[in-house]
C-alpha atoms as a PDB file:
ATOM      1  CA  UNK A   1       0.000   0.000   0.000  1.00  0.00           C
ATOM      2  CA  UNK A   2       1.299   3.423  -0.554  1.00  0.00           C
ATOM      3  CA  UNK A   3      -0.106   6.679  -0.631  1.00  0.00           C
ATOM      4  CA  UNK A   4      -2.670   7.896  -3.448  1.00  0.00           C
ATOM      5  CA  UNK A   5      -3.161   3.231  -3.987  1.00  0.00           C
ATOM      6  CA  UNK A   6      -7.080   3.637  -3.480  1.00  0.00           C
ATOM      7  CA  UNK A   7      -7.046   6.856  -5.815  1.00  0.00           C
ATOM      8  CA  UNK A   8      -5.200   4.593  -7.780  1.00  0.00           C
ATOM      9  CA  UNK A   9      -7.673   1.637  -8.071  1.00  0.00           C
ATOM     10  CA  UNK A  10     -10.911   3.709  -8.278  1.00  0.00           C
ATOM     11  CA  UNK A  11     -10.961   5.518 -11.172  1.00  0.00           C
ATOM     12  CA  UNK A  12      -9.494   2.415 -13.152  1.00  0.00           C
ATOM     13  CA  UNK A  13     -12.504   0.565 -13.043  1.00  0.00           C
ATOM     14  CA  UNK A  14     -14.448  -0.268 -16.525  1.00  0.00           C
ATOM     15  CA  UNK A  15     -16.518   3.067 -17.673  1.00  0.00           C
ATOM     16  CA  UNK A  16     -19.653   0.285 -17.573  1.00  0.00           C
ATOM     17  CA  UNK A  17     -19.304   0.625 -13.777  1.00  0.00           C
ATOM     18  CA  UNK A  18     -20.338   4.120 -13.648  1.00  0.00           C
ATOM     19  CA  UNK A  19     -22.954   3.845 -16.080  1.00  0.00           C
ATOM     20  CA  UNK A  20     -24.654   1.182 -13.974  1.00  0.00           C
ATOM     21  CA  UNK A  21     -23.488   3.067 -10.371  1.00  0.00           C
ATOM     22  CA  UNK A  22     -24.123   6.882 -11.390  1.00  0.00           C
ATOM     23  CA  UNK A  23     -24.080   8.131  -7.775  1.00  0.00           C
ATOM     24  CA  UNK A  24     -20.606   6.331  -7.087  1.00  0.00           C
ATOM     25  CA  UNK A  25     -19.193   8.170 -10.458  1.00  0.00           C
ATOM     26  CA  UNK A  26     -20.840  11.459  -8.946  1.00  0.00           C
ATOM     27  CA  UNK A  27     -19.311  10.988  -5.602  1.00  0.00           C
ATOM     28  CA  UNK A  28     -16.026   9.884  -6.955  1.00  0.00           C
ATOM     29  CA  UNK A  29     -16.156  13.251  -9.353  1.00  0.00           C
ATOM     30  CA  UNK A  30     -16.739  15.586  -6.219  1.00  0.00           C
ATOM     31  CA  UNK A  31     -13.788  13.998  -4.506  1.00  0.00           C
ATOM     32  CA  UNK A  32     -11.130  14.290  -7.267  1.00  0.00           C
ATOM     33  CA  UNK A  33     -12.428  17.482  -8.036  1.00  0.00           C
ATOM     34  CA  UNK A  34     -11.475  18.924  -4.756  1.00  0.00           C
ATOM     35  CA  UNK A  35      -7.895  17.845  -5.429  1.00  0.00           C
ATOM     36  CA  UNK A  36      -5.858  21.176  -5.050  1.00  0.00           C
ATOM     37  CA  UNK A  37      -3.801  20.881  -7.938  1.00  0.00           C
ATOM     38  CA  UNK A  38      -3.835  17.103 -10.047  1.00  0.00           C
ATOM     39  CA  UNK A  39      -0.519  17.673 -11.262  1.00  0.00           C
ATOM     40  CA  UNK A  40       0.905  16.857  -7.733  1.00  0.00           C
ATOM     41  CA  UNK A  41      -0.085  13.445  -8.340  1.00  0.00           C
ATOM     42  CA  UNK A  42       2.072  11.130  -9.977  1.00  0.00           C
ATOM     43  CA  UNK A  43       1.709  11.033 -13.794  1.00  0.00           C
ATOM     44  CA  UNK A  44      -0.185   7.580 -14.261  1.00  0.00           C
ATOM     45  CA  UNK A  45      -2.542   8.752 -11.578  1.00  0.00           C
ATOM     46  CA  UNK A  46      -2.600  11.895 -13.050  1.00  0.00           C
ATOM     47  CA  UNK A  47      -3.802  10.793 -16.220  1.00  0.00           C
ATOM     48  CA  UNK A  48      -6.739   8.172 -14.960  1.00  0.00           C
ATOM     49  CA  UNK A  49      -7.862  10.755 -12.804  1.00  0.00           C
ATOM     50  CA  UNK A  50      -8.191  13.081 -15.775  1.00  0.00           C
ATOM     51  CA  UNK A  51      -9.414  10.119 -18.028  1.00  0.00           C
ATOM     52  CA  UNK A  52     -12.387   9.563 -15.266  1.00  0.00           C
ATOM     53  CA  UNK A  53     -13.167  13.195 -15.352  1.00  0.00           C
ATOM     54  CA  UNK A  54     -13.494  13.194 -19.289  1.00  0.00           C
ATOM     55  CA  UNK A  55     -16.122  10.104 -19.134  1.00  0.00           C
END
């Protein structure tokens, strides 16, 4: 475990879970959205966190 691993595995999952779950994709969206500044996250995480906010 390290810091950011749950950030890590959420956002991951299929797109077909949010579809079917649309109050877990809202929640999740409020949470990464009050990230201060995404860009202090490592890349990879970075990038899926932006991916999930493009879905």
């Amino acid at each position: 475990m390290y810091e950011g691993d749950l950030l890590a595995a959420v956002p991951t999952r299929s797109p077909d879970i949010w579809s079917t779950s649309p109050e877990l994709g809202c929640d999740l969206r409020l949470i990464v959205s009050d990230l201060s500044d995404p860009s202090d996250l490592p890349p990879d995480l970075e990038y899926e966190v932006k991916r999930f906010l493009a879905l």
